[in-house]
Protein backbone atom coordinates (compact mmCIF):
# COMPACT_ATOMS: atom_id res chain seq x y z
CA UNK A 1 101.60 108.73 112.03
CA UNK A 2 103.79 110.88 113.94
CA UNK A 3 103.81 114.56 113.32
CA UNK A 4 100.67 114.21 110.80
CA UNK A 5 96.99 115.09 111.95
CA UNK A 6 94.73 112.26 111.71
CA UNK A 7 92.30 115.10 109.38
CA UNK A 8 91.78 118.29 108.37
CA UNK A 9 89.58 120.57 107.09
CA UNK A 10 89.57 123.51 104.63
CA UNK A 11 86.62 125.08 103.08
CA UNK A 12 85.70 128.33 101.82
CA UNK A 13 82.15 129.94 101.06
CA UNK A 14 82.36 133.16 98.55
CA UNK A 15 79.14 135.15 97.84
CA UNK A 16 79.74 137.87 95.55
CA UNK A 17 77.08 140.48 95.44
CA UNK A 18 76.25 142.66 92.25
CA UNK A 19 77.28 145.11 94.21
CA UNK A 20 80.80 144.61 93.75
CA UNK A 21 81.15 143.18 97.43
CA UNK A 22 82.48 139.60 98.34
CA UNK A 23 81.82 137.96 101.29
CA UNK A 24 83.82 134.71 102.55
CA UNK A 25 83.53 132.77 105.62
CA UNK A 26 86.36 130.20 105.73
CA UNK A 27 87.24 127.26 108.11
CA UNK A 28 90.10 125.39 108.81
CA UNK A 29 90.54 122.55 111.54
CA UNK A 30 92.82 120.02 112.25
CA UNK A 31 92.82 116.38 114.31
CA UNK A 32 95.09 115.69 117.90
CA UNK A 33 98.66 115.58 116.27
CA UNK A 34 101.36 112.81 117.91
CA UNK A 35 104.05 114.81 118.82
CA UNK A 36 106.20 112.74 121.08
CA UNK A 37 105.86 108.69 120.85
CA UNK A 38 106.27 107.37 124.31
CA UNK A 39 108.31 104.21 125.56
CA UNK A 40 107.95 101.20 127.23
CA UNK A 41 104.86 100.30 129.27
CA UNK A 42 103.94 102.91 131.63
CA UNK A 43 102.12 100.91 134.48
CA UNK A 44 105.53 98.18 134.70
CA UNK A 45 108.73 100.32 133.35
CA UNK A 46 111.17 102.05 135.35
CA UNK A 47 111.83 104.53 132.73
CA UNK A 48 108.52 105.12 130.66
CA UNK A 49 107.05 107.76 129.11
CA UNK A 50 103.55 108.31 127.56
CA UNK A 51 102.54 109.32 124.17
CA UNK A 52 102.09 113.09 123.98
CA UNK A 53 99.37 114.61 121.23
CA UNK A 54 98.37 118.62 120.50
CA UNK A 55 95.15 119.12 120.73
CA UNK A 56 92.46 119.63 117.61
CA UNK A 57 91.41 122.84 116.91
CA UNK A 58 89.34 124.49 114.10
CA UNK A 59 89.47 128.13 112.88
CA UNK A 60 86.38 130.74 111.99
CA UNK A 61 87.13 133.35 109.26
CA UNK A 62 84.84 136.11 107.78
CA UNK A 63 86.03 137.99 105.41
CA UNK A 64 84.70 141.01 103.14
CA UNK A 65 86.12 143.14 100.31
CA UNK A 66 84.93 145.72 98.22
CA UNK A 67 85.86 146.58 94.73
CA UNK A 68 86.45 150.32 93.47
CA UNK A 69 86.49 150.52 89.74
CA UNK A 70 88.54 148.05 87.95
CA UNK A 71 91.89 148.59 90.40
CA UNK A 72 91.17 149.36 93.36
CA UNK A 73 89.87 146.63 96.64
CA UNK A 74 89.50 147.33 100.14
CA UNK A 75 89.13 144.60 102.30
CA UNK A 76 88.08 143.34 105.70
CA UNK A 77 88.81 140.29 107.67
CA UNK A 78 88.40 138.84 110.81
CA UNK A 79 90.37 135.79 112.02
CA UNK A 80 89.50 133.10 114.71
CA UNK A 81 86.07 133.98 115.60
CA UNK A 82 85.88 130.44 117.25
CA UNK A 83 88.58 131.82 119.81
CA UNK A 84 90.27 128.09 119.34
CA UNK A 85 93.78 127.53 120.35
């Protein structure tokens, strides 16, 4: 389908400590998405074009967070540790 990925992913993994501390490492991904649908043949037409995708990518998270009390959170989180595009 055009403009749809073919999959995708989304999970998330919480571990929450007695110590009041949460930690989450969360991944998201997707398939090659169609972003332009090409014309005609390209090895006999004129005036062709190709088919032109994205690429797939996933996405690493880690998060961690802290709770203070019964109001109060203080929170870390690091994005993209896969260093995907």
């Amino acid at each position: 389908m055009y403009d749809q990925p073919e999959w995708l992913i989304n999970a998330d993994v919480t571990l929450d400590l007695p110590t009041n501390t949460s930690i989450s490492l969360y991944l998201y991904g997707q398939s090659d998405v169609l972003t332009a649908v090409g014309i005609g043949q390209a090895e006999n037409a004129k005036y062709s074009t190709l088919d032109e995708y994205t690429a797939s990518y996933y996405e690493l998270g880690l998060g961690i967070k802290q709770r203070f009390g019964e109001r109060f959170d203080v929170g870390f989180r690091v994005s993209n540790l896969s260093d995907s595009k």
